[in-house]
PDB file of N, CA and C in Angstrom:
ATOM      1  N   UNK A   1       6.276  76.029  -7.371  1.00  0.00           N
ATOM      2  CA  UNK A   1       6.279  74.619  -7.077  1.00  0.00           C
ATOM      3  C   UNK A   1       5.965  74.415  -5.594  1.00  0.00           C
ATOM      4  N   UNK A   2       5.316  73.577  -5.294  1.00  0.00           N
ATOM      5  CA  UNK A   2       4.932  72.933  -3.859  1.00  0.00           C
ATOM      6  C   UNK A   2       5.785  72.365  -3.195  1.00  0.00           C
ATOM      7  N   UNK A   3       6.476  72.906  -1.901  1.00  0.00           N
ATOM      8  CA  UNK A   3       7.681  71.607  -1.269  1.00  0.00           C
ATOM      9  C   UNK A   3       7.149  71.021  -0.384  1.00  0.00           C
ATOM     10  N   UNK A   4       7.359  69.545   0.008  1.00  0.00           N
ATOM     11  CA  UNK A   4       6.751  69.055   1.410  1.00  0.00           C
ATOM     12  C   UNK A   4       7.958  68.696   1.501  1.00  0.00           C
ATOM     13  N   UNK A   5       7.831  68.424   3.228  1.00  0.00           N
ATOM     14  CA  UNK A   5       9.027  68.056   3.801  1.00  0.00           C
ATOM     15  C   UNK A   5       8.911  66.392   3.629  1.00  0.00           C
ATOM     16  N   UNK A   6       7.569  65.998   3.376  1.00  0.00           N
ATOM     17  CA  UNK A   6       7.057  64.725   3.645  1.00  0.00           C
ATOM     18  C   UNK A   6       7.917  63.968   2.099  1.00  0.00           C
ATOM     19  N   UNK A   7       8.199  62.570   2.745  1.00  0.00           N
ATOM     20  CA  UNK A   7       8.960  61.506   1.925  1.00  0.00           C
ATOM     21  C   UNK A   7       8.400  61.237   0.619  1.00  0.00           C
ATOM     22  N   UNK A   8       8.634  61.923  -0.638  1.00  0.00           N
ATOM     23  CA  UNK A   8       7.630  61.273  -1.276  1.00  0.00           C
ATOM     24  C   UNK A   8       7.597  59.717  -1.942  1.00  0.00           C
ATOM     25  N   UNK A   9       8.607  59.211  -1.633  1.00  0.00           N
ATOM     26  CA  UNK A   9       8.782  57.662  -1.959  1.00  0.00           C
ATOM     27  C   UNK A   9       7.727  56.585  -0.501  1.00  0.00           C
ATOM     28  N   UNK A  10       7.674  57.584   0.699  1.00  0.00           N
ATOM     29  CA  UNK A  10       6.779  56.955   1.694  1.00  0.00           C
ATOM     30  C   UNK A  10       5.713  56.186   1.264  1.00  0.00           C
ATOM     31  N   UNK A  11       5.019  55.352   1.623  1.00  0.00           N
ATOM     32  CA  UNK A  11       3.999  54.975   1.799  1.00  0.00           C
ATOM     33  C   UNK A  11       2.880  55.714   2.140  1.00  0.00           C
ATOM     34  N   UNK A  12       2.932  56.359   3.044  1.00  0.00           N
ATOM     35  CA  UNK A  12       1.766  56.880   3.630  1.00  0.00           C
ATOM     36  C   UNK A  12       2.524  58.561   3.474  1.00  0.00           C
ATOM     37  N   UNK A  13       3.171  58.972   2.597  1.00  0.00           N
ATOM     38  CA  UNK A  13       3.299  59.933   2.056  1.00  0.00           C
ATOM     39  C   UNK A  13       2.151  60.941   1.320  1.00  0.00           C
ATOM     40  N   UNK A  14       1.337  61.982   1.913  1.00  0.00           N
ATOM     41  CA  UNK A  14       0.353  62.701   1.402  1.00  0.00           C
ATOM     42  C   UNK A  14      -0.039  62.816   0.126  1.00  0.00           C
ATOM     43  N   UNK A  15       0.970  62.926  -0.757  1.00  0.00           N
ATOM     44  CA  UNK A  15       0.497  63.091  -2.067  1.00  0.00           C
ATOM     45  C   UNK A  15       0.442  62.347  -2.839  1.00  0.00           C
ATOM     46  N   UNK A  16       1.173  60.264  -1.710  1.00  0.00           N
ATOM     47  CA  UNK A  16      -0.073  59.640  -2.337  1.00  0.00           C
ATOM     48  C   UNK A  16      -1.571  59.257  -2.471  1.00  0.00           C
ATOM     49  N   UNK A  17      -1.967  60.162  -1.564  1.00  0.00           N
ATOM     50  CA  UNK A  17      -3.156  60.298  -1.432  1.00  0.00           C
ATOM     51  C   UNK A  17      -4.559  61.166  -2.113  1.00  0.00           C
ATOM     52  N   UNK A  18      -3.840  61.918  -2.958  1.00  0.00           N
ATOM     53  CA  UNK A  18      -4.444  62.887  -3.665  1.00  0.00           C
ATOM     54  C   UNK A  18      -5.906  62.317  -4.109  1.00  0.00           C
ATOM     55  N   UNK A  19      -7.374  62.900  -4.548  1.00  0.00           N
ATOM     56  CA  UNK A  19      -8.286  62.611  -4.419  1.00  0.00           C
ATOM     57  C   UNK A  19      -8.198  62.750  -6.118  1.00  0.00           C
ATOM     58  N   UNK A  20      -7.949  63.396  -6.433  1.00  0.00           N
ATOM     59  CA  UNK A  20      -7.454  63.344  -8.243  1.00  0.00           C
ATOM     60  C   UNK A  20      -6.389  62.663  -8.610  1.00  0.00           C
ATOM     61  N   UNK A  21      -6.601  61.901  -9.103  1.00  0.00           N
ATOM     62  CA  UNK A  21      -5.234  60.758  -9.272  1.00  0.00           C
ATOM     63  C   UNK A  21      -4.917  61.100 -10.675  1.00  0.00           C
ATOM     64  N   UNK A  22      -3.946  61.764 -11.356  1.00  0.00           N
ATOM     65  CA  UNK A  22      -3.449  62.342 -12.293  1.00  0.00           C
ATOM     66  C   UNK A  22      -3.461  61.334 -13.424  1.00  0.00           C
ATOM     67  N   UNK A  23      -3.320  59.632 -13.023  1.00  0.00           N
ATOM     68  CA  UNK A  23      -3.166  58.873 -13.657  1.00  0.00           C
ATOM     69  C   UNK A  23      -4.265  57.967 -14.372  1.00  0.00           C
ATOM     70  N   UNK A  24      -5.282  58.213 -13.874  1.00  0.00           N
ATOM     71  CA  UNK A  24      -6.394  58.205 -14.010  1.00  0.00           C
ATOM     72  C   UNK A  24      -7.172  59.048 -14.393  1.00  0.00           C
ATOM     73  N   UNK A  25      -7.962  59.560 -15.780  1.00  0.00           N
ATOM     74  CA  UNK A  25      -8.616  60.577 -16.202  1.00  0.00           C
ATOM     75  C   UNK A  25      -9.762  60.454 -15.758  1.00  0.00           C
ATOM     76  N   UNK A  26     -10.266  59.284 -16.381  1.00  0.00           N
ATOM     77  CA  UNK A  26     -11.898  59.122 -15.723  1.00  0.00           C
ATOM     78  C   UNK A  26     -12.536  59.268 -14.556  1.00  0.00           C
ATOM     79  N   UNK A  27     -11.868  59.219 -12.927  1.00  0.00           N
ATOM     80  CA  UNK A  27     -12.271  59.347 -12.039  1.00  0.00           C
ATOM     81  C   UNK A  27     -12.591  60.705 -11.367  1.00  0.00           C
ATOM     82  N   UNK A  28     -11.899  61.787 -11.709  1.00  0.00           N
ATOM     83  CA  UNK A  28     -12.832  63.204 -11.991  1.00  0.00           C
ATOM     84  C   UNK A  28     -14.343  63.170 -12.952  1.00  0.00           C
ATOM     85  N   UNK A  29     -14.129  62.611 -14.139  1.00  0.00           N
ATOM     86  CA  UNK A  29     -15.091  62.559 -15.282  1.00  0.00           C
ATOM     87  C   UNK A  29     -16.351  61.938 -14.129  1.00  0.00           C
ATOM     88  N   UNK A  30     -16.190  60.838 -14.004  1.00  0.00           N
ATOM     89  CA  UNK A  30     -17.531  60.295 -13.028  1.00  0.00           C
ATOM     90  C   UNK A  30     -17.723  60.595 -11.454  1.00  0.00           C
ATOM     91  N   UNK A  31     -17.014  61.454 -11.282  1.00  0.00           N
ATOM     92  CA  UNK A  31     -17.596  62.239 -10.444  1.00  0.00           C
ATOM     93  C   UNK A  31     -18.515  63.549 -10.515  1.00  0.00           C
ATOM     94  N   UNK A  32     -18.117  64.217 -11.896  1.00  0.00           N
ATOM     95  CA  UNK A  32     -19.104  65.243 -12.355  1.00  0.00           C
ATOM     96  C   UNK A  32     -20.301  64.359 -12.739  1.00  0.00           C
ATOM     97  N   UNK A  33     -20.058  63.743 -13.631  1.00  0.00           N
ATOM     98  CA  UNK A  33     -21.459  62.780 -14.001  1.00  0.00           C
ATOM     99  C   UNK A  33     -22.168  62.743 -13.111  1.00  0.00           C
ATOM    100  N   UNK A  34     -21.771  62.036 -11.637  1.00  0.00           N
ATOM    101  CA  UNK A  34     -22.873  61.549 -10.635  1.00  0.00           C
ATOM    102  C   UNK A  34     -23.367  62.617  -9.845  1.00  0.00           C
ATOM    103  N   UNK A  35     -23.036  63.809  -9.656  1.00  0.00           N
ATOM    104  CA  UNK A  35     -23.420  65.136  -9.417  1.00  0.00           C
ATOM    105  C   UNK A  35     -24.905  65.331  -9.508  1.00  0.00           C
ATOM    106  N   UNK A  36     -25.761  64.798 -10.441  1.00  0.00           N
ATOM    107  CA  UNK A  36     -26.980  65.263 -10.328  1.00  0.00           C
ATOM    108  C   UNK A  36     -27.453  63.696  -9.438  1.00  0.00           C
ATOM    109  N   UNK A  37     -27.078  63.008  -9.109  1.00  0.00           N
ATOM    110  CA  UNK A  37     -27.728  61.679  -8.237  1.00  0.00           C
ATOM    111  C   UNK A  37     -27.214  60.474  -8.997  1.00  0.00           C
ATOM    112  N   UNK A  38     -27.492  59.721  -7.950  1.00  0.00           N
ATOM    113  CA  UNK A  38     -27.306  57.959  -8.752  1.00  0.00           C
ATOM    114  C   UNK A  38     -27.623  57.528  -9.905  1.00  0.00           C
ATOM    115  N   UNK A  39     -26.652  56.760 -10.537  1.00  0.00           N
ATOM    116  CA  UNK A  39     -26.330  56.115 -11.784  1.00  0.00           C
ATOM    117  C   UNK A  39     -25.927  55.124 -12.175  1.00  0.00           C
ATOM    118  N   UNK A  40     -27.195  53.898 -12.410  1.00  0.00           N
ATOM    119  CA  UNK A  40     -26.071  52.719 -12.884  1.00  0.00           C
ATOM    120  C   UNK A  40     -25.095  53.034 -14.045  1.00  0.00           C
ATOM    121  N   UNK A  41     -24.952  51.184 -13.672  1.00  0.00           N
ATOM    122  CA  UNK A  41     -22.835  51.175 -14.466  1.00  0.00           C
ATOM    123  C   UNK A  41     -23.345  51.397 -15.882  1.00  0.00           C
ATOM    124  N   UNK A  42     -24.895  51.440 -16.273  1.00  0.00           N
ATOM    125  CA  UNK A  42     -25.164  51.049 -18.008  1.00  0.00           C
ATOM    126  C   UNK A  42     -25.276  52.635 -18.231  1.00  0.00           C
ATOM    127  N   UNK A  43     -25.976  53.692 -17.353  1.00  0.00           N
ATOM    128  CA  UNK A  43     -26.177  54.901 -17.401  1.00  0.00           C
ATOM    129  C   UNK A  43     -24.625  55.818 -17.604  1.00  0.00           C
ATOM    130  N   UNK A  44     -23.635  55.356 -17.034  1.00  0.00           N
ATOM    131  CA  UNK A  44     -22.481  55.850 -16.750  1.00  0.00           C
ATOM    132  C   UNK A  44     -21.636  56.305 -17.680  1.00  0.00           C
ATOM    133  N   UNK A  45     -22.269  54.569 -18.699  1.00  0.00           N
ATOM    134  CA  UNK A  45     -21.316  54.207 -19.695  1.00  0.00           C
ATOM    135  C   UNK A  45     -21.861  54.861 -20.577  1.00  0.00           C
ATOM    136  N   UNK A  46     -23.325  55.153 -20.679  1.00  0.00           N
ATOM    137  CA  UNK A  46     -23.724  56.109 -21.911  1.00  0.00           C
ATOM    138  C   UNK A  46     -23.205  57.374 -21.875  1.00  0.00           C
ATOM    139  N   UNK A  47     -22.662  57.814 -20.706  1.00  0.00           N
ATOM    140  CA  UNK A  47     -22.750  59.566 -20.840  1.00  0.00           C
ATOM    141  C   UNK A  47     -21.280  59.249 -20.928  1.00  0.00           C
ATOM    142  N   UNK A  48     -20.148  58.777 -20.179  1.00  0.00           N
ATOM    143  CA  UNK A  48     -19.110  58.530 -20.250  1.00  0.00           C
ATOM    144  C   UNK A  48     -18.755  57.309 -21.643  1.00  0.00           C
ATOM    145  N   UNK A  49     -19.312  57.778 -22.500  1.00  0.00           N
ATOM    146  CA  UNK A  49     -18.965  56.323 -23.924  1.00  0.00           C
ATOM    147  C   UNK A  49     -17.496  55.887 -24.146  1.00  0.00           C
ATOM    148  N   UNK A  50     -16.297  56.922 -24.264  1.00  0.00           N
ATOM    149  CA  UNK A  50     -15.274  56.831 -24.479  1.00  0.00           C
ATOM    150  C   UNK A  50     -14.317  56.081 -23.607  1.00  0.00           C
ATOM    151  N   UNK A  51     -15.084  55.971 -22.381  1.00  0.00           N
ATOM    152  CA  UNK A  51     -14.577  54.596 -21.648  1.00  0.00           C
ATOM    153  C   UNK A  51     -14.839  52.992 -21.997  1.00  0.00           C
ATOM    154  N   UNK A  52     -14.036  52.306 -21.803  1.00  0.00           N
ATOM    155  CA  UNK A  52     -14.416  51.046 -21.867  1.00  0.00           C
ATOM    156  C   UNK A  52     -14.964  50.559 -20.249  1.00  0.00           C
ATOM    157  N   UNK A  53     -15.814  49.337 -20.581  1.00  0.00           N
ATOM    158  CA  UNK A  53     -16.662  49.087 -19.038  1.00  0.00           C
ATOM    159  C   UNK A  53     -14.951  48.679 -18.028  1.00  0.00           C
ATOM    160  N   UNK A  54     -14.137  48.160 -18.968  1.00  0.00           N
ATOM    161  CA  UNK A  54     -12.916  47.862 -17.773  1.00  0.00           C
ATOM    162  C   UNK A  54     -12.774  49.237 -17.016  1.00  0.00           C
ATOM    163  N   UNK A  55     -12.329  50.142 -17.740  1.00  0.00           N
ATOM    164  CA  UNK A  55     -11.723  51.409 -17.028  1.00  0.00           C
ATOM    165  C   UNK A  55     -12.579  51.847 -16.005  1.00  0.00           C
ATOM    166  N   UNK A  56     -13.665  51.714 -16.939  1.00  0.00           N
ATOM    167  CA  UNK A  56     -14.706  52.542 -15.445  1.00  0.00           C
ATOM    168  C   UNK A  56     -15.264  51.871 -14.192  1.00  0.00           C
ATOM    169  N   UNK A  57     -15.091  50.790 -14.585  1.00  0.00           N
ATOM    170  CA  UNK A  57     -14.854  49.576 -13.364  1.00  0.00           C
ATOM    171  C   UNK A  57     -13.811  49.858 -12.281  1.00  0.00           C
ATOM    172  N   UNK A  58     -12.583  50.284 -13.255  1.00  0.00           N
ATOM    173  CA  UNK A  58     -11.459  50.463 -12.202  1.00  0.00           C
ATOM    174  C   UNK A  58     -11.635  52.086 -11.401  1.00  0.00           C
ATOM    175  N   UNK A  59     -12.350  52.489 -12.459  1.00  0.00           N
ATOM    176  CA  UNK A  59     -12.371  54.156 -11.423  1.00  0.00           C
ATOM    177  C   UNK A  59     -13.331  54.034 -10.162  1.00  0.00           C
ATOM    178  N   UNK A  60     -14.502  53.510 -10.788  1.00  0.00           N
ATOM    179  CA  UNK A  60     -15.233  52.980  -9.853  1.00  0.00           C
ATOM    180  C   UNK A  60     -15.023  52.449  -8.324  1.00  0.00           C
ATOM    181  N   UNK A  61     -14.242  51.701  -8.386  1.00  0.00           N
ATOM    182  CA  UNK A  61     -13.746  50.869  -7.813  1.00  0.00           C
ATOM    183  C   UNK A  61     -12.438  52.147  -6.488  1.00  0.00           C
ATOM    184  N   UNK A  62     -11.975  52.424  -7.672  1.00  0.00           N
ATOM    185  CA  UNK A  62     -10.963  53.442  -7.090  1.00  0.00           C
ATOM    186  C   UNK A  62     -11.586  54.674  -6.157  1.00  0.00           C
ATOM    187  N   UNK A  63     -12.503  55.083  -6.513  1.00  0.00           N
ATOM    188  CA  UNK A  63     -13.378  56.513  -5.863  1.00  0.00           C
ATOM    189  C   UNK A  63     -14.163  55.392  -4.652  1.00  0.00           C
ATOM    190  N   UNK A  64     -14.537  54.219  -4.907  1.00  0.00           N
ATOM    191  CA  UNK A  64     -15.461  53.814  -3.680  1.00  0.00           C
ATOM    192  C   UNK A  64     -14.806  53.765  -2.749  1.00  0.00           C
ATOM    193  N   UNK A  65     -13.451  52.846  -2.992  1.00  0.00           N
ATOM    194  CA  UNK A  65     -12.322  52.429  -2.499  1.00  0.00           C
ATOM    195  C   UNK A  65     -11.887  54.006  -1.211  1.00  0.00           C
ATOM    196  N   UNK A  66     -11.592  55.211  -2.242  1.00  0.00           N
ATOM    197  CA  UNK A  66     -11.457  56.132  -1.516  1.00  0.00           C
ATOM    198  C   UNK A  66     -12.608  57.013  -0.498  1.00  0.00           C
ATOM    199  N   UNK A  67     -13.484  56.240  -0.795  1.00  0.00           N
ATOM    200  CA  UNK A  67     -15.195  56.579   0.209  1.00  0.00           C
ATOM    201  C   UNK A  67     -15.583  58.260  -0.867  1.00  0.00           C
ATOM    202  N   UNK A  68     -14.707  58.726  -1.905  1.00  0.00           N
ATOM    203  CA  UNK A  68     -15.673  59.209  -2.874  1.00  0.00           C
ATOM    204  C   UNK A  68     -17.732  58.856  -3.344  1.00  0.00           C
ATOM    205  N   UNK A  69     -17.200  58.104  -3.620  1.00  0.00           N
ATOM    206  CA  UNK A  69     -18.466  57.199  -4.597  1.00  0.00           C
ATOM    207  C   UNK A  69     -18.974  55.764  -3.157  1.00  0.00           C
ATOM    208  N   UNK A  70     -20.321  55.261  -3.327  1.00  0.00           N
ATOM    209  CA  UNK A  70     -20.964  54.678  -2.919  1.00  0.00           C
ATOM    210  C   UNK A  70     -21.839  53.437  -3.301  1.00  0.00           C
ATOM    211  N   UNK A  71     -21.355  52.278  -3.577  1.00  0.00           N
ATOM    212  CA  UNK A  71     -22.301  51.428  -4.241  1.00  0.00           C
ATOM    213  C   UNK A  71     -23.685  50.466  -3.817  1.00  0.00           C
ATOM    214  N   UNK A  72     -24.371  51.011  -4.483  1.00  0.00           N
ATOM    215  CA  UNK A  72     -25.706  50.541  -3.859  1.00  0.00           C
ATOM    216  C   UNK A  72     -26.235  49.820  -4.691  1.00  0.00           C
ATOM    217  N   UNK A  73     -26.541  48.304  -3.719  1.00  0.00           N
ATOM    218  CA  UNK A  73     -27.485  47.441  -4.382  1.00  0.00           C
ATOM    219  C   UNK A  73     -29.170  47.167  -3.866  1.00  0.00           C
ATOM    220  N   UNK A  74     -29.673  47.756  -4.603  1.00  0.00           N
ATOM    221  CA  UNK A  74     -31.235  46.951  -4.327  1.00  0.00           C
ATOM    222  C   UNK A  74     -31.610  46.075  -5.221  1.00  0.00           C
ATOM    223  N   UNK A  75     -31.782  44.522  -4.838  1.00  0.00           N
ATOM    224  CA  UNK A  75     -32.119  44.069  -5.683  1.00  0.00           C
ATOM    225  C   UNK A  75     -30.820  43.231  -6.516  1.00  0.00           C
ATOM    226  N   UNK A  76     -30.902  43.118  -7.658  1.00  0.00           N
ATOM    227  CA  UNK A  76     -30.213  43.049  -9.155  1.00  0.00           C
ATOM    228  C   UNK A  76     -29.948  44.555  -9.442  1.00  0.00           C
ATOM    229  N   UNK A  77     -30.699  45.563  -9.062  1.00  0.00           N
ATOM    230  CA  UNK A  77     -30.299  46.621  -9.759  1.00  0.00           C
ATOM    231  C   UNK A  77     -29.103  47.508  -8.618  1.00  0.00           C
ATOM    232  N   UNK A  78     -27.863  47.493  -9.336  1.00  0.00           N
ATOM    233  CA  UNK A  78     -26.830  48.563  -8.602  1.00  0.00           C
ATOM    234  C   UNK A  78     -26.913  49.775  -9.192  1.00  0.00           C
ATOM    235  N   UNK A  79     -26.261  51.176  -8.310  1.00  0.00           N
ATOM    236  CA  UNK A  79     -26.335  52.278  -8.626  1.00  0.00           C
ATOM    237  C   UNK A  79     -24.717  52.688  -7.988  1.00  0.00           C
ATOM    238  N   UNK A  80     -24.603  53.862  -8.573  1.00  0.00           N
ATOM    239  CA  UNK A  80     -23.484  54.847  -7.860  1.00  0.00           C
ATOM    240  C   UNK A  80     -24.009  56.008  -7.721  1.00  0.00           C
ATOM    241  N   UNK A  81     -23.363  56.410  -6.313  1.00  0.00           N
ATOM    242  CA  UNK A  81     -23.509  57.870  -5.711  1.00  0.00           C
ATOM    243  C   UNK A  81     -22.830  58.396  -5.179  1.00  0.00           C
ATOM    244  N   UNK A  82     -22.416  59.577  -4.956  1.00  0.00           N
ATOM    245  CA  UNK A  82     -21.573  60.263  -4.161  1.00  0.00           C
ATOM    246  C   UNK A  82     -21.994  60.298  -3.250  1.00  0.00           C
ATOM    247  N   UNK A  83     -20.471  60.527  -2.285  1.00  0.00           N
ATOM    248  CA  UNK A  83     -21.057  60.328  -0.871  1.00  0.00           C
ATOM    249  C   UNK A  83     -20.319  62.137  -0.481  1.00  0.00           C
ATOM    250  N   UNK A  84     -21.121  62.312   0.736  1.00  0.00           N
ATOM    251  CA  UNK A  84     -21.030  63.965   1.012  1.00  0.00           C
ATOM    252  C   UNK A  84     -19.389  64.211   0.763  1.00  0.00           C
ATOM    253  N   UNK A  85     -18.160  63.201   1.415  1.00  0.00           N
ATOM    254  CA  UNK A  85     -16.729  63.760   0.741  1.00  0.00           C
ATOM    255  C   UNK A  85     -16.343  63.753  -0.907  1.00  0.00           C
ATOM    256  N   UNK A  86     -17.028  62.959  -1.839  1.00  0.00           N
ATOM    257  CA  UNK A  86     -17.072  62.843  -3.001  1.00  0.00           C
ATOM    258  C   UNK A  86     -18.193  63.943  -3.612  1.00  0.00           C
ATOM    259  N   UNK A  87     -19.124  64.309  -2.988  1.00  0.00           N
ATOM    260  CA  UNK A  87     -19.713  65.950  -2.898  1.00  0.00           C
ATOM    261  C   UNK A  87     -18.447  67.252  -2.568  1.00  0.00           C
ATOM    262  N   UNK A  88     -18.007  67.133  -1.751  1.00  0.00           N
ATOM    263  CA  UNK A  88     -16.903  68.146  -1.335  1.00  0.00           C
ATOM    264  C   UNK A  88     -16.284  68.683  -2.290  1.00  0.00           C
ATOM    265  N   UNK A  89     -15.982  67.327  -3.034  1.00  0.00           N
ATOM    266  CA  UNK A  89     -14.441  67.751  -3.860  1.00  0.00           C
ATOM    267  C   UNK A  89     -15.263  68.804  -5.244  1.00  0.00           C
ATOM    268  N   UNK A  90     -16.257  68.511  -5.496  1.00  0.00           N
ATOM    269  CA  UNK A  90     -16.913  68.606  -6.785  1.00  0.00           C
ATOM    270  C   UNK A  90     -16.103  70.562  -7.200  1.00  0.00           C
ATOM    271  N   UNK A  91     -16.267  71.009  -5.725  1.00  0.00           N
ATOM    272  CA  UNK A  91     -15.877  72.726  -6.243  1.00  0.00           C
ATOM    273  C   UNK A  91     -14.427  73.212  -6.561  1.00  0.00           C
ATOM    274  N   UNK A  92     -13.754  71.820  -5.379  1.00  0.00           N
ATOM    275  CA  UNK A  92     -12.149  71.928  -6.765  1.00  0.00           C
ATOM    276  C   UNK A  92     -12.142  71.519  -7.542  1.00  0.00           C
ATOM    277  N   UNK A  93     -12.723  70.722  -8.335  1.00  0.00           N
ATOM    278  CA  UNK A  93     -12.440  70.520  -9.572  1.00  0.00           C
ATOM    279  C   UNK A  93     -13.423  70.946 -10.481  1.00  0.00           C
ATOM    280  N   UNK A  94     -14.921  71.710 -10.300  1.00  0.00           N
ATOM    281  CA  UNK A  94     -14.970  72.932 -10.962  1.00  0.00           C
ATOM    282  C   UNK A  94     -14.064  74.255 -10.911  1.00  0.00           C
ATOM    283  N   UNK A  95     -13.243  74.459  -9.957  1.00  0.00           N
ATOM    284  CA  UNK A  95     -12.447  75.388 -10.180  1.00  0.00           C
ATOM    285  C   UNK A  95     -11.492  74.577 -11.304  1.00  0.00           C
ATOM    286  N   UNK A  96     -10.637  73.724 -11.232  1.00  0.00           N
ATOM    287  CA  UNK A  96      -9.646  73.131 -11.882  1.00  0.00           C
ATOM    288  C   UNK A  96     -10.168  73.135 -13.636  1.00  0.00           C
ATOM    289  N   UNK A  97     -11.752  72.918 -13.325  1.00  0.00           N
ATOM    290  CA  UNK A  97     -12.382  72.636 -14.862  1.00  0.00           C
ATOM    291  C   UNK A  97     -11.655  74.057 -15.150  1.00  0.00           C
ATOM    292  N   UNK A  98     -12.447  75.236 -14.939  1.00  0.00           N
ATOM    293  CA  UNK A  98     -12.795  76.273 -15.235  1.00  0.00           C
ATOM    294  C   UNK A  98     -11.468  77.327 -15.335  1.00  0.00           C
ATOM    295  N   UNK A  99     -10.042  76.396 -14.621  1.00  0.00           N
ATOM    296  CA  UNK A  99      -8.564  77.175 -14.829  1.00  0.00           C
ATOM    297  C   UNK A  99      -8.538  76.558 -16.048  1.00  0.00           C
ATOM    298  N   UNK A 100      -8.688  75.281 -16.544  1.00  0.00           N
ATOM    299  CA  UNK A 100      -8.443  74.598 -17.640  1.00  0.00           C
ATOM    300  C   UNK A 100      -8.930  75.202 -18.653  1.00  0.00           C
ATOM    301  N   UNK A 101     -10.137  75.411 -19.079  1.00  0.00           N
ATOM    302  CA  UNK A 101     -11.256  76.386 -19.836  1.00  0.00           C
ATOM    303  C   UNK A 101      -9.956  77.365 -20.168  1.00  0.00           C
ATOM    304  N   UNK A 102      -9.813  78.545 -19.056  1.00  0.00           N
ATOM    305  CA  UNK A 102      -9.062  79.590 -19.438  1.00  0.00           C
ATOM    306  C   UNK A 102      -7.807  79.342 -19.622  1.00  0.00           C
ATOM    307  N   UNK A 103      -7.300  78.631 -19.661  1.00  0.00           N
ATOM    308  CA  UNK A 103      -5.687  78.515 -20.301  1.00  0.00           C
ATOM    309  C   UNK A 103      -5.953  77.383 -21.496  1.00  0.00           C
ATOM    310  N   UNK A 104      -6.488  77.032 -21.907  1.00  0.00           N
ATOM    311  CA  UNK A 104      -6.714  75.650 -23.080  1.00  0.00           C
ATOM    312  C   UNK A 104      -5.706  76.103 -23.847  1.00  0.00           C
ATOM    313  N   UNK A 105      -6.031  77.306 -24.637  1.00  0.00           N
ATOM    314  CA  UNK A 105      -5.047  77.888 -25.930  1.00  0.00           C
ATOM    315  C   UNK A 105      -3.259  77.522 -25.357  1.00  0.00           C
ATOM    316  N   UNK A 106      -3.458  78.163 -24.347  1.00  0.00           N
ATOM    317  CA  UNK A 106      -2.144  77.684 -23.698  1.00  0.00           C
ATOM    318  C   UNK A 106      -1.615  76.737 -23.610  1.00  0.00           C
ATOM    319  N   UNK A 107      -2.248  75.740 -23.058  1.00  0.00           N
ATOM    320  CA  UNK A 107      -1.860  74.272 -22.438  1.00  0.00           C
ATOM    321  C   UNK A 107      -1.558  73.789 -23.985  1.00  0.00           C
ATOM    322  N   UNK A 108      -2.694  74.150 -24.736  1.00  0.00           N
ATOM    323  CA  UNK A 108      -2.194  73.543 -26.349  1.00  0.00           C
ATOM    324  C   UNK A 108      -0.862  73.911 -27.094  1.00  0.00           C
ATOM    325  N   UNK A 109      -0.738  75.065 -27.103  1.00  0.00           N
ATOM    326  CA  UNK A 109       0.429  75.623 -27.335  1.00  0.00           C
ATOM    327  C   UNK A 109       1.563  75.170 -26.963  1.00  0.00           C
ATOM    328  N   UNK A 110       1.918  74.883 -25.706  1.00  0.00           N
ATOM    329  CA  UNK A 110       2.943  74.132 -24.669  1.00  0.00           C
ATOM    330  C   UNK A 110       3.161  73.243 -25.338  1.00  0.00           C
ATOM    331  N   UNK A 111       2.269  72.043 -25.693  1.00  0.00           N
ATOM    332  CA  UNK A 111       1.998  70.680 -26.006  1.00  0.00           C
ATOM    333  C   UNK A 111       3.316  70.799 -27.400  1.00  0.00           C
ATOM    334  N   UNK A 112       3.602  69.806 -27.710  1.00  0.00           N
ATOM    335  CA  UNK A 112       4.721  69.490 -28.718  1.00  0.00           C
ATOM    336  C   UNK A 112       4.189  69.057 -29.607  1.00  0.00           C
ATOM    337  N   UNK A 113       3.955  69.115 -30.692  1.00  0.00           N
ATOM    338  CA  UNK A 113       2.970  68.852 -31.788  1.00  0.00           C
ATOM    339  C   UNK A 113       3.027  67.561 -31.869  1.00  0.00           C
ATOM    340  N   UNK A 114       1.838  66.776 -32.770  1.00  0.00           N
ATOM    341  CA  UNK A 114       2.415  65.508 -33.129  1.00  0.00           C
ATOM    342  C   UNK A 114       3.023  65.036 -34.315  1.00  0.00           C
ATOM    343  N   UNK A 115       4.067  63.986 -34.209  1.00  0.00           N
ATOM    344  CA  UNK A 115       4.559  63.922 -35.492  1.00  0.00           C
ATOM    345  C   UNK A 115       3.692  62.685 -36.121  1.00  0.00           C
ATOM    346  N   UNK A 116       3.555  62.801 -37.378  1.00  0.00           N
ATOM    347  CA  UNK A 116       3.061  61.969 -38.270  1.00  0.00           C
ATOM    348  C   UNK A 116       3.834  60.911 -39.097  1.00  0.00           C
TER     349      UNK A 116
END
């Protein structure tokens, strides 16, 4: 387990700051997405389908918010992009993918079945 000495009820407490927000699934998800370059919100939603346009609005919103992601308008037409710190993160969380990958059986196992 991780100890900080830091408050975690603080405000400006570090680990509310985390760049993966646990509570939020999608905002890792569209950050791999935008990995190969800019993507409008209609492009996003095709590769990401299982979102609704609210959610990904809010991730959106959340990663720009954190200077992750970048919104660009030319025109009528907007796009999203990563910006070089929303580049950064991309290799922890291919590592994180790729711990996930190798423990899946596990993590499933753990899990408490569901009842019906």
């Amino acid at each position: 387990m991780i100890h900080s000495k830091s408050d975690l009820f603080d405000e400006l407490c570090p680990s509310g700051f985390l760049p993966v927000r646990m509570d939020h699934k999608w905002g890792p998800l569209v950050l791999g997405t935008l990995e190969a370059g800019p993507l409008r919100f209609g492009e996003l939603r095709t590769v990401l389908h299982r979102t609704s346009p609210k959610e990904l609005t809010r991730a959106l919103r959340t990663l720009e918010r954190d200077g992750f992601v970048v919104r660009m308008a030319a025109g009528r037409a907007v796009s999203y992009e990563l910006t070089s710190l929303g580049r950064s993160l991309l290799g922890p969380l291919k590592a994180l993918y790729a711990w996930t990958a190798e423990h899946w059986d596990e993590i499933l196992d753990a899990r408490d079945p569901v009842e019906v």
